[in-house]
PDB file of N, CA and C in Angstrom:
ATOM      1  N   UNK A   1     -17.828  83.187-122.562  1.00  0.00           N
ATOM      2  CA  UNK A   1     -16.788  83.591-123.463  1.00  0.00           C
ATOM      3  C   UNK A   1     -15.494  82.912-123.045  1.00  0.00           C
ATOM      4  N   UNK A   2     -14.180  82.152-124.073  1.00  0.00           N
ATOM      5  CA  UNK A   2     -13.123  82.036-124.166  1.00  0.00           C
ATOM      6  C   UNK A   2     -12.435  83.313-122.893  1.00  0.00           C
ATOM      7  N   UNK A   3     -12.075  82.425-121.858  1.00  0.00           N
ATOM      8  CA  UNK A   3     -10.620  83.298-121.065  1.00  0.00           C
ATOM      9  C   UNK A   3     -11.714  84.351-120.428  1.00  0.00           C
ATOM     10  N   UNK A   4     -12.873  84.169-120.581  1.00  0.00           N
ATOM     11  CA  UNK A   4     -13.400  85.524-119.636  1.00  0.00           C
ATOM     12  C   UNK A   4     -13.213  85.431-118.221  1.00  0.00           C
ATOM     13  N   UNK A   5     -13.377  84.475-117.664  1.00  0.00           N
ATOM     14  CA  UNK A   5     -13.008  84.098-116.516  1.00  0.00           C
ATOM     15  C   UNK A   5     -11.960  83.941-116.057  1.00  0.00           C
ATOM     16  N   UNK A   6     -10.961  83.919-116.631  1.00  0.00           N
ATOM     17  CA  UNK A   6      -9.130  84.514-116.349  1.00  0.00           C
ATOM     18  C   UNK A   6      -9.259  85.539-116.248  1.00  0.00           C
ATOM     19  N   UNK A   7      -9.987  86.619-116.730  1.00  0.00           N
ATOM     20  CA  UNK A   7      -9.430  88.344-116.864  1.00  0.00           C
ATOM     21  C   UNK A   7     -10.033  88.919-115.399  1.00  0.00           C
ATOM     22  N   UNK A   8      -8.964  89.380-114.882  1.00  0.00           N
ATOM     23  CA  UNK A   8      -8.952  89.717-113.726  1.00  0.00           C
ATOM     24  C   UNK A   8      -9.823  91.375-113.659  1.00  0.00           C
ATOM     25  N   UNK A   9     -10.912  91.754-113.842  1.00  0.00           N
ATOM     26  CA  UNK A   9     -11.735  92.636-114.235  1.00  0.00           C
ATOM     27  C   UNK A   9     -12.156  93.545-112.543  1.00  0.00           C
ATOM     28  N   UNK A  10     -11.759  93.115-111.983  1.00  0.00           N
ATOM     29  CA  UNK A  10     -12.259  93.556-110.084  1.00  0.00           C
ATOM     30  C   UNK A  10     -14.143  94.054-110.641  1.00  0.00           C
ATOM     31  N   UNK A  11     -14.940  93.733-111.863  1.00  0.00           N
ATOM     32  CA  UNK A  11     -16.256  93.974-111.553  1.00  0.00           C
ATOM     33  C   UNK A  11     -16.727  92.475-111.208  1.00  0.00           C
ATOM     34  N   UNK A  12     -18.021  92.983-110.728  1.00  0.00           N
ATOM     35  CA  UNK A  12     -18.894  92.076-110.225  1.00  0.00           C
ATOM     36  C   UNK A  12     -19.917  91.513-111.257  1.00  0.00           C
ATOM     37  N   UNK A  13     -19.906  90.477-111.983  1.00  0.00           N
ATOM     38  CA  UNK A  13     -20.909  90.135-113.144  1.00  0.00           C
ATOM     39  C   UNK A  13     -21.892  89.364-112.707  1.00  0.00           C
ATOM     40  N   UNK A  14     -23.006  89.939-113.599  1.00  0.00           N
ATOM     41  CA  UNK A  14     -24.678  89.440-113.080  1.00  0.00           C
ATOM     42  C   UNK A  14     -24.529  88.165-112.892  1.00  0.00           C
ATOM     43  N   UNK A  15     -23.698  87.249-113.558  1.00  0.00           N
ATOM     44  CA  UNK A  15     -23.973  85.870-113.227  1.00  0.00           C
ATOM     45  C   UNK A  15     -23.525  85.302-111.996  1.00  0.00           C
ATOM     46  N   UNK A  16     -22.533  86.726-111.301  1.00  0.00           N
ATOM     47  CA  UNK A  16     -22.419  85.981-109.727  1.00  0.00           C
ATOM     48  C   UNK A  16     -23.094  86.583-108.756  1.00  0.00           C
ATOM     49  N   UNK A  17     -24.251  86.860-109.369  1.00  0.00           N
ATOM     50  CA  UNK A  17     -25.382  87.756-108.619  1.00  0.00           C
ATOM     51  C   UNK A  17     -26.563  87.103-108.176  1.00  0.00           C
ATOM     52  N   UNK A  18     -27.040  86.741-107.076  1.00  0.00           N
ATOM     53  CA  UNK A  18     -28.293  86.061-106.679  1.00  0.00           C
ATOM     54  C   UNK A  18     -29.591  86.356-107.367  1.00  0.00           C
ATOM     55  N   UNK A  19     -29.759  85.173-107.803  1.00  0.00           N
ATOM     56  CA  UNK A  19     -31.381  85.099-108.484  1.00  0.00           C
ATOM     57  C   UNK A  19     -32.078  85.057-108.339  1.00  0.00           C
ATOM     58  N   UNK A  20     -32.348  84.512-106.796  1.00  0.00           N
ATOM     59  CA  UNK A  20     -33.539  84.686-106.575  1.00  0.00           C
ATOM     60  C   UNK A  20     -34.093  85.754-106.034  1.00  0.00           C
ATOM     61  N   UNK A  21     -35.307  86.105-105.359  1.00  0.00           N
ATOM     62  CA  UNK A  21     -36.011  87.251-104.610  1.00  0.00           C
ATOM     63  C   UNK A  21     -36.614  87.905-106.092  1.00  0.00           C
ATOM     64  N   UNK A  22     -36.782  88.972-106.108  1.00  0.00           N
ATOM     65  CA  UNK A  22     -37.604  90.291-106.690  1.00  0.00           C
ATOM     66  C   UNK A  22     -37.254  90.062-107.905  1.00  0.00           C
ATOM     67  N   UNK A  23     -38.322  89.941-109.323  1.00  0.00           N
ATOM     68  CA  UNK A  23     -37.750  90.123-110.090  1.00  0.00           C
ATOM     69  C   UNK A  23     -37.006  91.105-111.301  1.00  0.00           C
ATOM     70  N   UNK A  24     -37.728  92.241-110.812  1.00  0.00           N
ATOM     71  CA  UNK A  24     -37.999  93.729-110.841  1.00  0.00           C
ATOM     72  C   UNK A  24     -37.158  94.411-109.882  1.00  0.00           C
ATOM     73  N   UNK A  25     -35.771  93.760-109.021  1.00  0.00           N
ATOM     74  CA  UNK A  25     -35.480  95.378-108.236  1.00  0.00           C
ATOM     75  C   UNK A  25     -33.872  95.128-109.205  1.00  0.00           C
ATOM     76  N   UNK A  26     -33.936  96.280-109.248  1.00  0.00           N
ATOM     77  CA  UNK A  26     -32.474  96.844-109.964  1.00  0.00           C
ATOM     78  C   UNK A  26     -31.247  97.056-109.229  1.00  0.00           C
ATOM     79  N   UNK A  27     -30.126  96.470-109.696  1.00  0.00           N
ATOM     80  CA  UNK A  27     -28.921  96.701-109.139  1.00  0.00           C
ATOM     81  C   UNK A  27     -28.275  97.659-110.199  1.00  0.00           C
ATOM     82  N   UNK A  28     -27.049  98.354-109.782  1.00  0.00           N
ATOM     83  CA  UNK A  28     -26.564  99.300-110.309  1.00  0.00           C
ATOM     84  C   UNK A  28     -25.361  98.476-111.015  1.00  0.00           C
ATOM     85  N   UNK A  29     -24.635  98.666-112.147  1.00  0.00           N
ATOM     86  CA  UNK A  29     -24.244  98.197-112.646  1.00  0.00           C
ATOM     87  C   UNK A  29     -22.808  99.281-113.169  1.00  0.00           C
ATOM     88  N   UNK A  30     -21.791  98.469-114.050  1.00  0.00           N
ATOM     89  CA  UNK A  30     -20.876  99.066-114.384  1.00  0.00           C
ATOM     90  C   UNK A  30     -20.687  99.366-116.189  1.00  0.00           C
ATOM     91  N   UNK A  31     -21.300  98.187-116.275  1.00  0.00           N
ATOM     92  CA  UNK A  31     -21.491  97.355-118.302  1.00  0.00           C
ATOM     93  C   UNK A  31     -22.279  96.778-118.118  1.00  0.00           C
ATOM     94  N   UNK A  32     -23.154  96.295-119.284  1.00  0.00           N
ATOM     95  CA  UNK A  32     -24.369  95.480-119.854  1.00  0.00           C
ATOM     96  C   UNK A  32     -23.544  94.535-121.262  1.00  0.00           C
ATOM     97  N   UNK A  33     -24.260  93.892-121.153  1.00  0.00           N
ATOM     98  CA  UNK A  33     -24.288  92.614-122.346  1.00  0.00           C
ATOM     99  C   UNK A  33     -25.442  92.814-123.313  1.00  0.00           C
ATOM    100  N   UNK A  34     -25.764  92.199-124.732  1.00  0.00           N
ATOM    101  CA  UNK A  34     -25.970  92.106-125.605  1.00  0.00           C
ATOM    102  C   UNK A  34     -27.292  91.249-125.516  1.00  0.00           C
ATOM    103  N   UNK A  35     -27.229  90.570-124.188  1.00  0.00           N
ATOM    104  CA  UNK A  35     -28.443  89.240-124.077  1.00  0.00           C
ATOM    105  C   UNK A  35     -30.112  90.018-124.319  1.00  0.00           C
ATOM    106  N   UNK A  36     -30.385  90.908-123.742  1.00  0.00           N
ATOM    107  CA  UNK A  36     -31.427  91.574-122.993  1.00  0.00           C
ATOM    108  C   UNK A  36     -31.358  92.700-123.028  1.00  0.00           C
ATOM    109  N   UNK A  37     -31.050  93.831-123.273  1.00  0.00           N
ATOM    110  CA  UNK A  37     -30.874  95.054-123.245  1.00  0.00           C
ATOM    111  C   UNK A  37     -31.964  95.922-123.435  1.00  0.00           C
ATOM    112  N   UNK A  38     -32.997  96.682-122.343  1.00  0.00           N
ATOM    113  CA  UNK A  38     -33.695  97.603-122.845  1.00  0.00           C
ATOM    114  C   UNK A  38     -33.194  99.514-122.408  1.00  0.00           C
ATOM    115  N   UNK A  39     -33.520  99.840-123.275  1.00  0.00           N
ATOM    116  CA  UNK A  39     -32.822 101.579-123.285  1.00  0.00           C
ATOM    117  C   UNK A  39     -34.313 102.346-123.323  1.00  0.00           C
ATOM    118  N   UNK A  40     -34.571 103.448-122.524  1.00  0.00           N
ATOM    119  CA  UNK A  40     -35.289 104.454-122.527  1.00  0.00           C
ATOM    120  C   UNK A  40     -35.094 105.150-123.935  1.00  0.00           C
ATOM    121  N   UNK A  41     -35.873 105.431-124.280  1.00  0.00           N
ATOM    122  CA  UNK A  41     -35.817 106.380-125.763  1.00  0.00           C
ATOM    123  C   UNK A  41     -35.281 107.587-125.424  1.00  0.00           C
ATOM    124  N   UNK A  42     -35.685 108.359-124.024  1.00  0.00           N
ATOM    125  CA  UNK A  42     -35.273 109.810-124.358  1.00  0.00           C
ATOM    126  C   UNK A  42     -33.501 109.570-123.819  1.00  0.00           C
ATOM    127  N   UNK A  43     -32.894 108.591-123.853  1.00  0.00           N
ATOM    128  CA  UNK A  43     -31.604 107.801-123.163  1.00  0.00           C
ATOM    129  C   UNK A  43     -30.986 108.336-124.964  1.00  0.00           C
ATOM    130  N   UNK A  44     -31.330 107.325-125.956  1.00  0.00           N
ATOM    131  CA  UNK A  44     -30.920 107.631-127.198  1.00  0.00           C
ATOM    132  C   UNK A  44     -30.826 108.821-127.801  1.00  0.00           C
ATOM    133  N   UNK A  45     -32.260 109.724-127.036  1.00  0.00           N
ATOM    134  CA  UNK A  45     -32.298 110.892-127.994  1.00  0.00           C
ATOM    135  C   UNK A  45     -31.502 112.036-126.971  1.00  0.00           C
ATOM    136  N   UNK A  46     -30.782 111.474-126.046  1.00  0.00           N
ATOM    137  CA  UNK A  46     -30.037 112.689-125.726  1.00  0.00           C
ATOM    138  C   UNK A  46     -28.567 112.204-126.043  1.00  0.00           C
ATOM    139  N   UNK A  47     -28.586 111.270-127.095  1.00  0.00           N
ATOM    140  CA  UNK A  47     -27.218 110.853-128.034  1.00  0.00           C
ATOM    141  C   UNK A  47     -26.424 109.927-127.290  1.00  0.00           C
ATOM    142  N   UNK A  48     -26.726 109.149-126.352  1.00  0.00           N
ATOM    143  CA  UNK A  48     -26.217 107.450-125.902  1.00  0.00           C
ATOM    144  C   UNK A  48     -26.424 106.620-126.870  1.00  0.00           C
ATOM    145  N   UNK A  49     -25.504 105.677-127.482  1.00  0.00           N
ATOM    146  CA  UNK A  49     -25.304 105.126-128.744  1.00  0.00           C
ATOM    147  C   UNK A  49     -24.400 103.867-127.883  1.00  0.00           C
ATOM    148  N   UNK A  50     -24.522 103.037-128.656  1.00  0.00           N
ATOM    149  CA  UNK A  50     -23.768 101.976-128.967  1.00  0.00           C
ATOM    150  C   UNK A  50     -22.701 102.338-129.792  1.00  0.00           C
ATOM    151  N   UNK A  51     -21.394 102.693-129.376  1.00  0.00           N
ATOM    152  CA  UNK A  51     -20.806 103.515-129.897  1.00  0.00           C
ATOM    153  C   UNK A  51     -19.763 102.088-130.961  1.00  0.00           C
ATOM    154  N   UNK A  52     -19.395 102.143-132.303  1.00  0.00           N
ATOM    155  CA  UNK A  52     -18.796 101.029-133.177  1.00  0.00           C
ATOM    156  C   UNK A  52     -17.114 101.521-132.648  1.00  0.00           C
ATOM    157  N   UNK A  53     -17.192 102.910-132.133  1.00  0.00           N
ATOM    158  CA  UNK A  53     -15.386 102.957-131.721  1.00  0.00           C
ATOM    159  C   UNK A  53     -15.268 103.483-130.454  1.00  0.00           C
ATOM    160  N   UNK A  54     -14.147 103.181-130.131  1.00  0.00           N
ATOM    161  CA  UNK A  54     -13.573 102.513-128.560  1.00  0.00           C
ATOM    162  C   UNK A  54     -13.889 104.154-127.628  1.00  0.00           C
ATOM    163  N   UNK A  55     -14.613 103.470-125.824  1.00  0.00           N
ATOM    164  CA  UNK A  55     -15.277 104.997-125.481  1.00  0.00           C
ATOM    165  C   UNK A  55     -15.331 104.352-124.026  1.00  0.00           C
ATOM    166  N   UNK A  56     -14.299 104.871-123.734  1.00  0.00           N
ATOM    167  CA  UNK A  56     -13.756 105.122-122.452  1.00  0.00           C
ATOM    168  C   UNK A  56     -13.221 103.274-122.281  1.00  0.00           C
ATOM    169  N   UNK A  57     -12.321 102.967-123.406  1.00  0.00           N
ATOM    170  CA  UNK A  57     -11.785 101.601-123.386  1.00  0.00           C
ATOM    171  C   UNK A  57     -12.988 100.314-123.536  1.00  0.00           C
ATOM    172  N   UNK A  58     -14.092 101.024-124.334  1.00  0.00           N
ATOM    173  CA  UNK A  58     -15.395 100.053-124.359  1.00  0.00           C
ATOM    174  C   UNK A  58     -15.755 100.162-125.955  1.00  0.00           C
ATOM    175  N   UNK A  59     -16.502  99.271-126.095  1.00  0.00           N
ATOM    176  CA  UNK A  59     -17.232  99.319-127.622  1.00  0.00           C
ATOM    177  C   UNK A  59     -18.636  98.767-127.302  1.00  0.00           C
ATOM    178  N   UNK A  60     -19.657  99.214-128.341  1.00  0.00           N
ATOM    179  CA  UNK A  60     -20.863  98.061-128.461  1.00  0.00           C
ATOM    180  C   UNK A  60     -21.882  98.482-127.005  1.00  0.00           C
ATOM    181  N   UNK A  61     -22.080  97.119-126.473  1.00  0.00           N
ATOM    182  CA  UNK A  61     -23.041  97.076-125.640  1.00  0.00           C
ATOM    183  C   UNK A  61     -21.707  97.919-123.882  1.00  0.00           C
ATOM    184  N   UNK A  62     -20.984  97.737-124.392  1.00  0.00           N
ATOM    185  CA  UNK A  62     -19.788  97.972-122.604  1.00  0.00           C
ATOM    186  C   UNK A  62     -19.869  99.850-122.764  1.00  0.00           C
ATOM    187  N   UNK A  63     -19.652 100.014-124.228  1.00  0.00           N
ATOM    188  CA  UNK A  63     -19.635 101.128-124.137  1.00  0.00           C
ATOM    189  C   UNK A  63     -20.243 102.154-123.947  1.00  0.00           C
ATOM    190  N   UNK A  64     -21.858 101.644-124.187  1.00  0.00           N
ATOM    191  CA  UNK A  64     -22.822 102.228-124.047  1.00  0.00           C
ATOM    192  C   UNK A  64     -23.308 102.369-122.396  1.00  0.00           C
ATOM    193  N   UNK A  65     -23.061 101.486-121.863  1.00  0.00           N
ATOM    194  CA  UNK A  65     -22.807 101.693-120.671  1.00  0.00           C
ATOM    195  C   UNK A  65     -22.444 102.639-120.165  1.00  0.00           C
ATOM    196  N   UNK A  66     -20.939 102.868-120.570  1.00  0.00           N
ATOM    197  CA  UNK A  66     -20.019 103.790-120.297  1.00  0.00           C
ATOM    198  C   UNK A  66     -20.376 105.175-120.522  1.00  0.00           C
ATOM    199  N   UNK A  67     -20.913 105.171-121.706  1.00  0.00           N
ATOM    200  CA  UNK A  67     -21.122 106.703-122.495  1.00  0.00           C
ATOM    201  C   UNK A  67     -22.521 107.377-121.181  1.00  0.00           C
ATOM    202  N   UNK A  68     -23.656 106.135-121.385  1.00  0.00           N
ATOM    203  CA  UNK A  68     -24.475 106.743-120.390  1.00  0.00           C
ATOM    204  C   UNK A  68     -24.020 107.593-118.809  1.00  0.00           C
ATOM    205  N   UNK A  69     -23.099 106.386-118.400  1.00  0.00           N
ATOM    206  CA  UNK A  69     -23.258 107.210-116.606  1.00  0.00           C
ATOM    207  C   UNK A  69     -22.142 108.231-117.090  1.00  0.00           C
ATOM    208  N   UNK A  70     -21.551 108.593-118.092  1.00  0.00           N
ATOM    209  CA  UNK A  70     -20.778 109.323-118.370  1.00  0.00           C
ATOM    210  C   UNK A  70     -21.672 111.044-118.775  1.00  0.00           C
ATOM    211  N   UNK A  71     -22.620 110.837-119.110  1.00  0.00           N
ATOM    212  CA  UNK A  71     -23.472 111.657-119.282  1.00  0.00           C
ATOM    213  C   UNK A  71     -24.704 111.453-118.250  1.00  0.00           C
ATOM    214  N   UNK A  72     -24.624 111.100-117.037  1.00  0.00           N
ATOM    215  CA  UNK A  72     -25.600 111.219-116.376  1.00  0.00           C
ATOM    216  C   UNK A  72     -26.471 110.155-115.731  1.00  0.00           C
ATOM    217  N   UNK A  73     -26.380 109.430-116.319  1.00  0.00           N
ATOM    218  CA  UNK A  73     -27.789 108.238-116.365  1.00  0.00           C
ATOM    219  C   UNK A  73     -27.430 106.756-115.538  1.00  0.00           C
ATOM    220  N   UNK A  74     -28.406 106.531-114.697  1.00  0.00           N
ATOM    221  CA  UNK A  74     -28.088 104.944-114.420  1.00  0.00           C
ATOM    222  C   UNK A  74     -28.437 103.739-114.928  1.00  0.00           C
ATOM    223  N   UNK A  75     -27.413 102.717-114.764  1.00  0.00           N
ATOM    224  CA  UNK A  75     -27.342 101.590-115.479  1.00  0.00           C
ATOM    225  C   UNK A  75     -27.543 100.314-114.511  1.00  0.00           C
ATOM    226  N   UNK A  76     -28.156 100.166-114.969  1.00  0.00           N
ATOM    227  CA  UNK A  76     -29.133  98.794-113.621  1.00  0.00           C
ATOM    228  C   UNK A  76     -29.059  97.825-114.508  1.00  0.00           C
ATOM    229  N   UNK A  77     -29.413  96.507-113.731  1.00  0.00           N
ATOM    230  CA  UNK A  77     -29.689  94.852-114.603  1.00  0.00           C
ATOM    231  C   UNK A  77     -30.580  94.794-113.392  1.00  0.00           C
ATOM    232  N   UNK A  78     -31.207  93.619-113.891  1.00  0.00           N
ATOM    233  CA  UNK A  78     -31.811  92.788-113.042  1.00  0.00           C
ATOM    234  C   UNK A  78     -31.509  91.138-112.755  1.00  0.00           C
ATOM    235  N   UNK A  79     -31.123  91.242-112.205  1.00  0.00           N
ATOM    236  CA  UNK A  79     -30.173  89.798-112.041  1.00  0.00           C
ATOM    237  C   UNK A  79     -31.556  88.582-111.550  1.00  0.00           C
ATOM    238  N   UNK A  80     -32.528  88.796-110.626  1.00  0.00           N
ATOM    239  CA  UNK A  80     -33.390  87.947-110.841  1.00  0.00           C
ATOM    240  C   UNK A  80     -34.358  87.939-111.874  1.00  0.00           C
ATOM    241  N   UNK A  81     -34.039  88.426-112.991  1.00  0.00           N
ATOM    242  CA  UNK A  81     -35.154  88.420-113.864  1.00  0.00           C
ATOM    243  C   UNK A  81     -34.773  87.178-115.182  1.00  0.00           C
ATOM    244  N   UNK A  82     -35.369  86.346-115.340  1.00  0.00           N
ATOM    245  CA  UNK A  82     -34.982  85.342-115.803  1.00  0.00           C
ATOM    246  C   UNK A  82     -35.173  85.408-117.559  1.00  0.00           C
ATOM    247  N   UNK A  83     -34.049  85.257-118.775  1.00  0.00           N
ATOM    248  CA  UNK A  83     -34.146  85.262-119.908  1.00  0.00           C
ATOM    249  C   UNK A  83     -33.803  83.903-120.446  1.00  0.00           C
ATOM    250  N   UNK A  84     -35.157  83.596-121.389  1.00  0.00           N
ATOM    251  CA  UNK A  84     -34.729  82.486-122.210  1.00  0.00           C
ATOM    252  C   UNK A  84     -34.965  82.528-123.528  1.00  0.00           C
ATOM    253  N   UNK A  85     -33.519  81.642-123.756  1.00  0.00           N
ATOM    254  CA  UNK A  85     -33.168  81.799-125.271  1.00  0.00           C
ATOM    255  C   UNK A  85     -34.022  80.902-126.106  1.00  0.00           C
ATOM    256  N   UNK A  86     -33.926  81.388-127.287  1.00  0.00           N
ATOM    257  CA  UNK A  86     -34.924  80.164-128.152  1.00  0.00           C
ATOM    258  C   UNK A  86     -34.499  79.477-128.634  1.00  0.00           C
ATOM    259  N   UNK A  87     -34.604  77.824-128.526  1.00  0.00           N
ATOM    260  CA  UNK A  87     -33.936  76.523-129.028  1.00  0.00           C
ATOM    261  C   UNK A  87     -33.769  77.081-130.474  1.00  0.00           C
ATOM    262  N   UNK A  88     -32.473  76.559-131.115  1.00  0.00           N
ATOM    263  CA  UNK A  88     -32.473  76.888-132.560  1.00  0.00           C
ATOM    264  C   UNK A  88     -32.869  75.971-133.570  1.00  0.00           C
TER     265      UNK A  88
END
């Protein structure tokens, strides 16, 4: 993204996260991105949403984040787990 890398954010993003080792162990996280995203169902059905208005200074995929550990739940990535996009 434009200027993402200027914004002085003090988090730690998966992409400066080591790739290699395990591809399966989970780190704990603060926000998720849009790339990859999988959600537990009973996560949704206890009303974690991708929320369209602003929730706890987040929208979309940041907010959902937010809303979860806000209600309980942890938010992991997997930083060695490798995603590829499909040539267009």
């Amino acid at each position: 993204m434009i200027g993402y890398q200027e914004l002085d954010t003090k988090r730690l993003a998966m992409v400066d996260m080591p790739t290699h080792g395990d591809p399966l162990a989970p780190v704990p996280l603060d926000g998720v991105g849009a790339t990859f995203t999988l959600v537990k169902a009973h996560v949704h059905r206890e009303g974690v949403i991708f929320p369209p208005f602003v929730f706890q200074h987040q929208v979309e995929t940041e907010g959902l984040a937010k809303m979860a550990k806000a209600m309980g739940f942890g938010v992991y990535g997997l930083p060695a787990y490798l995603i590829y996009h499909a040539a267009e």
